[in-house]
N, C-alpha and C. Protein backbone atom coordinates (compact mmCIF):
# COMPACT_ATOMS: atom_id res chain seq x y z
N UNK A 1 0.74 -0.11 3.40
CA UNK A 1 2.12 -0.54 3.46
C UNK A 1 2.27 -1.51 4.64
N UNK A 2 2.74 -2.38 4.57
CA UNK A 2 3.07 -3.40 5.64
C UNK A 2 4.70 -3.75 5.84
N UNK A 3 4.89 -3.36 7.07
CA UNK A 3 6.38 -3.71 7.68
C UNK A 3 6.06 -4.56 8.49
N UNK A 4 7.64 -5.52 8.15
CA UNK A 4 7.95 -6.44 8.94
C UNK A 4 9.38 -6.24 10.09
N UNK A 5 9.56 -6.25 11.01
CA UNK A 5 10.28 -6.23 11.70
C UNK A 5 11.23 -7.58 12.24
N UNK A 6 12.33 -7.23 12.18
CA UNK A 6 13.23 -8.82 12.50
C UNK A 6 14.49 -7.67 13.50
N UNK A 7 14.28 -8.18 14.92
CA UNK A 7 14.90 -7.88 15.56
C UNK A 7 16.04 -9.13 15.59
N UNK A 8 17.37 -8.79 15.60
CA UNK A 8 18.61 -9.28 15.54
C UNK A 8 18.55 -10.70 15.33
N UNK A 9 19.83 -11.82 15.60
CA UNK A 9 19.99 -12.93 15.43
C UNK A 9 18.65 -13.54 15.52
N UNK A 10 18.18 -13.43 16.71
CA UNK A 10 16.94 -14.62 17.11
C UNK A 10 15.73 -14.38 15.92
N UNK A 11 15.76 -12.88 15.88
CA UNK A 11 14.18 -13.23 14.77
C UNK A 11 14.92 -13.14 13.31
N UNK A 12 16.26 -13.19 12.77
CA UNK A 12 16.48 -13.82 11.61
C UNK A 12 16.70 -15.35 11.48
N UNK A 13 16.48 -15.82 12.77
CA UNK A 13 17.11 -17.13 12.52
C UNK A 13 15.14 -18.11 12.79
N UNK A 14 14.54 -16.73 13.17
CA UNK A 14 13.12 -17.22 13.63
C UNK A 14 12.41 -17.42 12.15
N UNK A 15 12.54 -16.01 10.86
CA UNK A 15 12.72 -15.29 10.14
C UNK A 15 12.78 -16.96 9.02
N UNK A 16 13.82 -17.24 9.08
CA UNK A 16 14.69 -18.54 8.35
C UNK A 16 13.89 -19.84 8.47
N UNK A 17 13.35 -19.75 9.69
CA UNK A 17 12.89 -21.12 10.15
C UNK A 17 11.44 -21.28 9.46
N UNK A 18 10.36 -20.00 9.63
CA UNK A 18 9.23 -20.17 8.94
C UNK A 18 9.45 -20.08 7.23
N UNK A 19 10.31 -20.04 6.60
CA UNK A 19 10.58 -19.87 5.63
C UNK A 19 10.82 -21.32 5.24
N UNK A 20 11.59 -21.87 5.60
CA UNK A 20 11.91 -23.36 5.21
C UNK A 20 10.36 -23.92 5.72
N UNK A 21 9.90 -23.62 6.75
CA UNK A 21 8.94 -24.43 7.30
C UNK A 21 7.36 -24.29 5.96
N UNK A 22 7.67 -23.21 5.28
CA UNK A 22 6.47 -23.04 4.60
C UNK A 22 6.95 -23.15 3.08
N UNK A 23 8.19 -23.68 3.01
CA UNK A 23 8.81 -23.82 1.54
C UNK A 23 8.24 -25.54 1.66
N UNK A 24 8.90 -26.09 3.07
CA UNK A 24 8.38 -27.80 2.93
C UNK A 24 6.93 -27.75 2.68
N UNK A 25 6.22 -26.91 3.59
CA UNK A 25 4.53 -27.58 3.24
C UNK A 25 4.01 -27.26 2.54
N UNK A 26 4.32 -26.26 1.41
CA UNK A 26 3.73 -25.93 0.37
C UNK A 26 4.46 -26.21 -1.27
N UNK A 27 5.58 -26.95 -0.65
CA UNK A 27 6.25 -27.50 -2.07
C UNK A 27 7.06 -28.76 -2.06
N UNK A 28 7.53 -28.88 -0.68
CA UNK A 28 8.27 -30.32 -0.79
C UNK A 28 7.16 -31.38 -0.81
N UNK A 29 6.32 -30.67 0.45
CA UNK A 29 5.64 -31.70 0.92
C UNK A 29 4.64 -32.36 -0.12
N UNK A 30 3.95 -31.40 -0.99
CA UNK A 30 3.16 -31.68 -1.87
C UNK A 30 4.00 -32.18 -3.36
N UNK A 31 5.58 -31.92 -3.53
CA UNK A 31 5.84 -32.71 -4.51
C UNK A 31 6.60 -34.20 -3.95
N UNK A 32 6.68 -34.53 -2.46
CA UNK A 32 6.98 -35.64 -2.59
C UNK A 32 5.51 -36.64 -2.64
N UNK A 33 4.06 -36.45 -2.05
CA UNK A 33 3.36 -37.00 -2.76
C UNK A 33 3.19 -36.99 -4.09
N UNK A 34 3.31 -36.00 -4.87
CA UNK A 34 3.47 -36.58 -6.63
C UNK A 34 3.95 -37.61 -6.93
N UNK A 35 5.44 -37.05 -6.43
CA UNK A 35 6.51 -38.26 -6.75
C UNK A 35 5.85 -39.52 -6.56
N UNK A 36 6.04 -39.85 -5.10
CA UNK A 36 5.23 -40.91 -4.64
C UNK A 36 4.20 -41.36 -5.71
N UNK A 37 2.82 -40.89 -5.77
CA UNK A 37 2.12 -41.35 -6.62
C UNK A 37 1.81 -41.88 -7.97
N UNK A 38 2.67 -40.93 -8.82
CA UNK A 38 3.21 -41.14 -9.94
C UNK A 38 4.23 -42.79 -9.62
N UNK A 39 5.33 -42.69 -9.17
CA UNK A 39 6.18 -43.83 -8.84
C UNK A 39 5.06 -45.22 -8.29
N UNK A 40 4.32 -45.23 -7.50
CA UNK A 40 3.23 -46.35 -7.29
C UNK A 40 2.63 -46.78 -8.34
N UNK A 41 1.54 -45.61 -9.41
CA UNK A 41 0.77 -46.15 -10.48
C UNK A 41 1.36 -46.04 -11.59
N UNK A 42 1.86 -45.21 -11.33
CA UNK A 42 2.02 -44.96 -13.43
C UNK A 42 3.33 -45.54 -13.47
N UNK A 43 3.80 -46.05 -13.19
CA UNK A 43 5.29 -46.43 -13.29
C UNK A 43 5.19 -47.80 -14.04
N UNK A 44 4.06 -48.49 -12.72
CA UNK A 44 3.71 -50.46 -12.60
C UNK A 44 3.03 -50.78 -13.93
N UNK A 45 2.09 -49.27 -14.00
CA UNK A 45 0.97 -49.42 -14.64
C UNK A 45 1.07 -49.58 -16.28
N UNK A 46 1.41 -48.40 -16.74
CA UNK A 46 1.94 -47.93 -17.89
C UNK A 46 3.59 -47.62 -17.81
N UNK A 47 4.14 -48.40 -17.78
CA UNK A 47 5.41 -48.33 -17.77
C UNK A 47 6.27 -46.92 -18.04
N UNK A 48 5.86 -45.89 -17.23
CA UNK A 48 6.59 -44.58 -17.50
C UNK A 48 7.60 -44.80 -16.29
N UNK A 49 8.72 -43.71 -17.07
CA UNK A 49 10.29 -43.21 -16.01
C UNK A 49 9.70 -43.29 -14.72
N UNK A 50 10.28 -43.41 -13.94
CA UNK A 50 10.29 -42.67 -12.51
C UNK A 50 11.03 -41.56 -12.31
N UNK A 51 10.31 -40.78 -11.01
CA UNK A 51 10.79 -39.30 -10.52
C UNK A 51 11.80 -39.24 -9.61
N UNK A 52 12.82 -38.10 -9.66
CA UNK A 52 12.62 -37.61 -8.31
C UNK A 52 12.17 -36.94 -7.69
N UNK A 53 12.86 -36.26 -6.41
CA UNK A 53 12.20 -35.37 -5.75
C UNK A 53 12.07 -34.02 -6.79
N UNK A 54 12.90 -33.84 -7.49
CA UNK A 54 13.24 -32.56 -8.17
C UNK A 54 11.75 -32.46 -9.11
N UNK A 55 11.80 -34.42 -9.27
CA UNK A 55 11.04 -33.60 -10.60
C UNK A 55 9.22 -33.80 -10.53
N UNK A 56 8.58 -33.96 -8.97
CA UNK A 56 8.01 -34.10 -8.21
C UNK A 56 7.42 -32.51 -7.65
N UNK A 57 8.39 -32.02 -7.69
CA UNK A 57 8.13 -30.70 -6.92
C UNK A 57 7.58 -30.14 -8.41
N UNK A 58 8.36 -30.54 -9.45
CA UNK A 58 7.55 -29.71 -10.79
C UNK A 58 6.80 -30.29 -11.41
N UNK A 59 5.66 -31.49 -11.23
CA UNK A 59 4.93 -31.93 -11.32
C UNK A 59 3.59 -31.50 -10.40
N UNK A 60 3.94 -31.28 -9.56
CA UNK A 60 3.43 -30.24 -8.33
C UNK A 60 2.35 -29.40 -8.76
N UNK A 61 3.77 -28.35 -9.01
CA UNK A 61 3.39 -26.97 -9.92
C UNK A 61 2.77 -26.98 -11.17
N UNK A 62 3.17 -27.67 -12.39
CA UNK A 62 1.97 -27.82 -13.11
C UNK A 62 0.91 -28.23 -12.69
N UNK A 63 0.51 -29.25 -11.68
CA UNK A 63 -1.13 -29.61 -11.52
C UNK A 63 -1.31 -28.31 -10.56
N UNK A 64 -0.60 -27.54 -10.06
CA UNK A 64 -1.23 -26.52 -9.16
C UNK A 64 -1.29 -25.29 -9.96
N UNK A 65 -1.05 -24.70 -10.96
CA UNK A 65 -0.44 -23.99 -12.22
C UNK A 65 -1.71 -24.28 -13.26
N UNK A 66 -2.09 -25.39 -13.06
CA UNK A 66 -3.02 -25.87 -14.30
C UNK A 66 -4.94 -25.57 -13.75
N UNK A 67 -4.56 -25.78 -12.34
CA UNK A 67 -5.85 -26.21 -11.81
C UNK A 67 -6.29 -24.70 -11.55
N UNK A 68 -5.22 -23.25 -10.96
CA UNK A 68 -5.20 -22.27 -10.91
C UNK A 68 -6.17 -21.88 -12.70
N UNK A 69 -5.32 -21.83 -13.42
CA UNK A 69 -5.61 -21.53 -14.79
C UNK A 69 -7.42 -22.01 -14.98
N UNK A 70 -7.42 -23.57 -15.11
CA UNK A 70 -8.25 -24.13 -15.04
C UNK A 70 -10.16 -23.42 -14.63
N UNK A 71 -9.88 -23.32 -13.22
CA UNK A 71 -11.16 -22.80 -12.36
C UNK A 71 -10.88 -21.61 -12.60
N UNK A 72 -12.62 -21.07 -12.38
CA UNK A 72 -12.46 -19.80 -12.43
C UNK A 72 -13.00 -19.00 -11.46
N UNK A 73 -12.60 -19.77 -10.14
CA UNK A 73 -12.65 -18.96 -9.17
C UNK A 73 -11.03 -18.55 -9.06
N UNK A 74 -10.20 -18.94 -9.27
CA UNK A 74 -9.01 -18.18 -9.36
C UNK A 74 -7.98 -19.06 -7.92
N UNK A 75 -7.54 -17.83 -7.17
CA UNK A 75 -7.13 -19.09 -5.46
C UNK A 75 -7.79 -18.55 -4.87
N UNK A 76 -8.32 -18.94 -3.72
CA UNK A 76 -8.41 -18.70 -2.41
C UNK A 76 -7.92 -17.86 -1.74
N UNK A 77 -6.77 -17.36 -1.73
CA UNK A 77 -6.51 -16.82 -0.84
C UNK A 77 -5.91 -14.86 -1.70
N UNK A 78 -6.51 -14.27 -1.03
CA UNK A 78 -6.16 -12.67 -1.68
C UNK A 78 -5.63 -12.02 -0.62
N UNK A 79 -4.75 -11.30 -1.16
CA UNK A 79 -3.97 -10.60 -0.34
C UNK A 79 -4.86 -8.97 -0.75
N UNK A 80 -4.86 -7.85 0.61
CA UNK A 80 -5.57 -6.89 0.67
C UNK A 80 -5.09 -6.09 1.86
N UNK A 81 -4.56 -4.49 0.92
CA UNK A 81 -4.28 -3.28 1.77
C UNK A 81 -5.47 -3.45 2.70
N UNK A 82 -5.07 -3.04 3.89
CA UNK A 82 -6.06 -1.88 4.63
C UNK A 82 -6.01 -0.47 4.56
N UNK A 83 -7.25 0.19 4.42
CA UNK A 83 -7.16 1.53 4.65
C UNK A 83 -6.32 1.92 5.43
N UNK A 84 -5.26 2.76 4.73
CA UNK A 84 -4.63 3.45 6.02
C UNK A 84 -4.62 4.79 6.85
N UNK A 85 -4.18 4.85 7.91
CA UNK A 85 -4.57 5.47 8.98
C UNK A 85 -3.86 7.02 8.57
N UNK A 86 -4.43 8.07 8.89
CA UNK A 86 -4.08 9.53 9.38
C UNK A 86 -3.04 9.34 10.41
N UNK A 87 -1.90 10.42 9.83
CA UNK A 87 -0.88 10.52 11.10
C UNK A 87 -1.63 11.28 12.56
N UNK A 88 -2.88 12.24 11.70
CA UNK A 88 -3.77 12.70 13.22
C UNK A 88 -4.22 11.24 13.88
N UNK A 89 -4.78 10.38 13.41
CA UNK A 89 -5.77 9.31 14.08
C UNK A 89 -4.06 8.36 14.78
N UNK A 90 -3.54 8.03 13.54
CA UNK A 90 -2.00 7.50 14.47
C UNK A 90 -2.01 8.05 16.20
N UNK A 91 -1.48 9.54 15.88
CA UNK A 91 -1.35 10.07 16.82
C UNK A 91 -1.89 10.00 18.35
N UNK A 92 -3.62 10.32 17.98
CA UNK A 92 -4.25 10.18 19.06
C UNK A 92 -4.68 8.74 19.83
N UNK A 93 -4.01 7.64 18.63
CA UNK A 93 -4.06 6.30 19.25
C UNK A 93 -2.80 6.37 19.89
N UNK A 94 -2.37 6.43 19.43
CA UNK A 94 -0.67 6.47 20.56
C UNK A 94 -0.73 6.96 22.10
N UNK A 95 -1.15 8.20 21.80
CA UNK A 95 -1.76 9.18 23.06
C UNK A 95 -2.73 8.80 23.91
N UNK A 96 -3.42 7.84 23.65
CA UNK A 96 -4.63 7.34 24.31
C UNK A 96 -4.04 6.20 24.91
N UNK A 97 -2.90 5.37 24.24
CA UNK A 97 -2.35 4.44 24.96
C UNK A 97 -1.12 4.55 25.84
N UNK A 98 -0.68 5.78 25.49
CA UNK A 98 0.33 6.20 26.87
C UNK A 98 -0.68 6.81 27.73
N UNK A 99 -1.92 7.01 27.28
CA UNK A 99 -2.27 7.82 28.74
C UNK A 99 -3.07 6.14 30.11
N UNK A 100 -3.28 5.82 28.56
CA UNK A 100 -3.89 4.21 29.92
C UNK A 100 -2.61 3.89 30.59
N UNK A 101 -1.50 3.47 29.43
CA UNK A 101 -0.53 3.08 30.30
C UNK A 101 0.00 3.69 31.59
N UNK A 102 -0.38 4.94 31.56
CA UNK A 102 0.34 5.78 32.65
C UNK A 102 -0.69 5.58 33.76
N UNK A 103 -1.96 5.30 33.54
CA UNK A 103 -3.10 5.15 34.44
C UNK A 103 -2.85 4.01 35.06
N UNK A 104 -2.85 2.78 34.17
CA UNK A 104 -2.48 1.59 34.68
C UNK A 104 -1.20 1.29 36.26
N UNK A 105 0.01 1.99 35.15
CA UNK A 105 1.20 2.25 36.55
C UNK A 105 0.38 2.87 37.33
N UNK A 106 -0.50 4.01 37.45
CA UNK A 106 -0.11 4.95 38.80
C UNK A 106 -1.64 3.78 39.25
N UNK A 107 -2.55 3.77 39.01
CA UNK A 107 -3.29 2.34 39.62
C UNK A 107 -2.40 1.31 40.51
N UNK A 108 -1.39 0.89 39.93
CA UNK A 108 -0.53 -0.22 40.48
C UNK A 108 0.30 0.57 41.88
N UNK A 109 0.59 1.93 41.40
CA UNK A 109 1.41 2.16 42.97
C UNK A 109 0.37 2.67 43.89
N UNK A 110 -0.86 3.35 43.55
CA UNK A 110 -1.53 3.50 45.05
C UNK A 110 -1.79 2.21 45.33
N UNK A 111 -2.56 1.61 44.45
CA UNK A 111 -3.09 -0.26 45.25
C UNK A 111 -1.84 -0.39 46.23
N UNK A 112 -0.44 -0.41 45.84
CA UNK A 112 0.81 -0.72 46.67
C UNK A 112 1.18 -0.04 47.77
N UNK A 113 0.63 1.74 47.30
CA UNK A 113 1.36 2.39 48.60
C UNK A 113 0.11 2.21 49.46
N UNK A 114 -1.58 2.05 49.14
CA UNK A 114 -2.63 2.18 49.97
C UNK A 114 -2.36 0.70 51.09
N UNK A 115 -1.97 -0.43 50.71
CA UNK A 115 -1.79 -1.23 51.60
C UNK A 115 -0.38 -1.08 52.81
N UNK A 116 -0.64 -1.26 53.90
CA UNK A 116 0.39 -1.08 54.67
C UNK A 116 0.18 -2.21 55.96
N UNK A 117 1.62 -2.48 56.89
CA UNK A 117 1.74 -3.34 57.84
C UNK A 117 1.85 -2.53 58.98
N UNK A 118 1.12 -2.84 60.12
CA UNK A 118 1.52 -2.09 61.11
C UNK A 118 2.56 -2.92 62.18
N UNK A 119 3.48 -2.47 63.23
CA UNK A 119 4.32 -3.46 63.86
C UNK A 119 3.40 -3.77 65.27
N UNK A 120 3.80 -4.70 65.92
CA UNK A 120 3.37 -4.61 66.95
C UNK A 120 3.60 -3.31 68.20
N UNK A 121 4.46 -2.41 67.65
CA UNK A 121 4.96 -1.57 68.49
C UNK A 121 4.07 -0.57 68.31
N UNK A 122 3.47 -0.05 66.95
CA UNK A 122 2.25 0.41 67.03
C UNK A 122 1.38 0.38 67.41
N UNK A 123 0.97 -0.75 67.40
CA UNK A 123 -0.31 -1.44 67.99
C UNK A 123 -0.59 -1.05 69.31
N UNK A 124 0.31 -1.42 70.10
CA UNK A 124 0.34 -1.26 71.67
C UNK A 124 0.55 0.40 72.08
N UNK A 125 1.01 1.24 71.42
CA UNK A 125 1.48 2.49 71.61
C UNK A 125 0.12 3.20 72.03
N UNK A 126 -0.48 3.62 71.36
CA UNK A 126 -1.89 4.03 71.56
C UNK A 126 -2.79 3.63 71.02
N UNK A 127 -4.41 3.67 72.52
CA UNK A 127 -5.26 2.78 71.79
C UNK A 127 -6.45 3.83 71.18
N UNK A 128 -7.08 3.19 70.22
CA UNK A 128 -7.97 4.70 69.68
C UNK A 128 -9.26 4.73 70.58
N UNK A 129 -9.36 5.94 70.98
CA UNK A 129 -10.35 6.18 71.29
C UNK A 129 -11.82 6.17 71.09
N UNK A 130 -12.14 6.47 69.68
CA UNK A 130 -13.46 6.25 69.40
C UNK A 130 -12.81 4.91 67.99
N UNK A 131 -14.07 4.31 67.85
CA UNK A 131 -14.04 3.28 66.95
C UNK A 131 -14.31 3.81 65.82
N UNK A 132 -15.11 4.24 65.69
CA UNK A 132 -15.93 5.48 64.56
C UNK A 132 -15.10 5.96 63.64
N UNK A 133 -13.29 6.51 64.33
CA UNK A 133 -12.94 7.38 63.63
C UNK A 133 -11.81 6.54 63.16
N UNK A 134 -11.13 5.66 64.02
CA UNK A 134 -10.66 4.79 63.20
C UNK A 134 -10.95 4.01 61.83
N UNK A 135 -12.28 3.85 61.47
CA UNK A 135 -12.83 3.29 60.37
C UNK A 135 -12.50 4.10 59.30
N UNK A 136 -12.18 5.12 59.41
CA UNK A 136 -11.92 5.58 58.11
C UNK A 136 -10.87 6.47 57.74
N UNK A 137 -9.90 5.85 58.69
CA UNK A 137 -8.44 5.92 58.36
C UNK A 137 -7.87 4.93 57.88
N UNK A 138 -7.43 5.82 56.50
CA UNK A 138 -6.87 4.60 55.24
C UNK A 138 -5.13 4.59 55.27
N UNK A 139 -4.73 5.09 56.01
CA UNK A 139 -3.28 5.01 56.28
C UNK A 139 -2.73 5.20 57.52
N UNK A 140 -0.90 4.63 57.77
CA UNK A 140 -0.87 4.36 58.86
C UNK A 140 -0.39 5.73 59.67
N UNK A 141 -1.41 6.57 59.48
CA UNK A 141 -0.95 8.14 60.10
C UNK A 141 -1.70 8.02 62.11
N UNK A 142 -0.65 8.42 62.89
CA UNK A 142 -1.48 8.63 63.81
C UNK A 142 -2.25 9.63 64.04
N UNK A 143 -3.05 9.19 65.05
CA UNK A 143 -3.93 10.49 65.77
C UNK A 143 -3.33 11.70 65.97
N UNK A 144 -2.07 11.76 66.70
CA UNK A 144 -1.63 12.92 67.00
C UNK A 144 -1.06 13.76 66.26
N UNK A 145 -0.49 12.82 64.94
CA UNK A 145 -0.02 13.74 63.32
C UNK A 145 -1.13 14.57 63.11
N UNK A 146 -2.29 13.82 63.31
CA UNK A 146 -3.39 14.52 62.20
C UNK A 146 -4.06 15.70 63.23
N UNK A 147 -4.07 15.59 64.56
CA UNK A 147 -4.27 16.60 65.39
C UNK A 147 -3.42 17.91 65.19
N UNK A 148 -1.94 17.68 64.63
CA UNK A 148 -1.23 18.46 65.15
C UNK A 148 -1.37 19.64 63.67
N UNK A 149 -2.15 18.84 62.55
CA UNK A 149 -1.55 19.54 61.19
C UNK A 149 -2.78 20.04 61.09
N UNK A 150 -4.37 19.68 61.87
CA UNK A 150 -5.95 20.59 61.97
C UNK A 150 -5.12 21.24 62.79
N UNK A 151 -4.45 21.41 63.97
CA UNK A 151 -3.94 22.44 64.84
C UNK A 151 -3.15 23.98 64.02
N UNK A 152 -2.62 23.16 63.17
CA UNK A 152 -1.59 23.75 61.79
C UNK A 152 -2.56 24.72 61.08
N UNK A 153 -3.59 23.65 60.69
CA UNK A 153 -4.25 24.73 59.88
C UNK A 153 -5.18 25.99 60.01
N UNK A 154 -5.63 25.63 61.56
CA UNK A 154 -6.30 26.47 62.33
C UNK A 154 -5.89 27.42 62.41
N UNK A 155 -4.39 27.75 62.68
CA UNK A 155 -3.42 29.11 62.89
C UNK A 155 -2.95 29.95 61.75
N UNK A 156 -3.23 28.79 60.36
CA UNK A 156 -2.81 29.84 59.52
C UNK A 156 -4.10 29.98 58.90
N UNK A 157 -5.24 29.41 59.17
CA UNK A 157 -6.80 30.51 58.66
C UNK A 157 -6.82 31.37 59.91
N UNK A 158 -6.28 31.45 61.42
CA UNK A 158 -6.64 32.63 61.57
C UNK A 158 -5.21 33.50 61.61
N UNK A 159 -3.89 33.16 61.18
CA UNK A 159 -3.44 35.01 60.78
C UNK A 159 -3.98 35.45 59.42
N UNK A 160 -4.39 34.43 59.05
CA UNK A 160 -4.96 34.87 57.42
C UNK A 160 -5.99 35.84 57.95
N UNK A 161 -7.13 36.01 58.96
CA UNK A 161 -7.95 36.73 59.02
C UNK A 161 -7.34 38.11 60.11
């Protein structure tokens, strides 16, 4: 089954536009060369009527009508279902793509929250002591936070014991 979707004004009027656009190139366009051609030779030639556009476009269609009939490869172009999908297999594609999507966002906010600015007021406040341990502090926590919450945890592994 194949659905088409036309969201409001813009894609009926989008909707409208490929429609005319593929009515001209597959029928105006090819019966105003008839016309045309017919009107150049056969007109001068053998003294037949001339066309119009009307009757150009159905001159068209019989040589395209005839040539169809004609060969027997038939047209070119076939139209063909695809197998369609399990509401299970639906499903777990859906599910697989809200779960990237959700990966994707939360990717995007650590990259955002992992970068940070420090002020100059930081900077100058305290200087670190070892170099070592600064290297592998990935956020802008100080020394003395992180002293105070190993201090934290020390007291509650030992009333725990």
């Amino acid at each position: 089954m194949k659905i088409i979707q036309i969201d409001g004004i813009k894609g009926l009027i989008t909707a409208a536009f490929m429609g005319v656009c593929l009515f001209a190139g597959f029928v105006l366009f090819p019966g105003q060369v008839a016309m045309t051609l017919w009107n150049k030779y056969l007109v001068s030639s053998f003294m037949f009527p001339t066309l119009d556009l009307l009757q150009g476009v159905l001159l068209w269609g019989i040589v395209a009508i005839s040539y169809c009939i004609v060969s027997k490869k038939g047209l070119a172009v076939s139209f063909k279902n695809t197998p369609e999908i399990s509401d299970d297999e639906l499903d777990a594609i859906i599910k697989s793509a809200k779960i990237s999507s959700h990966m994707k966002m939360m990717n995007k906010n650590i990259a955002k929250f992992d970068k940070f600015e420090m002020t100059k007021k930081e900077l100058n406040v305290k200087p670190v002591k070892d170099e070592q341990e600064s290297s592998y502090m990935s956020s802008p926590i100080s020394t003395s936070d992180v002293q105070k919450v190993e201090h934290n945890e020390e007291e509650s592994i030992s009333n725990i014991k």
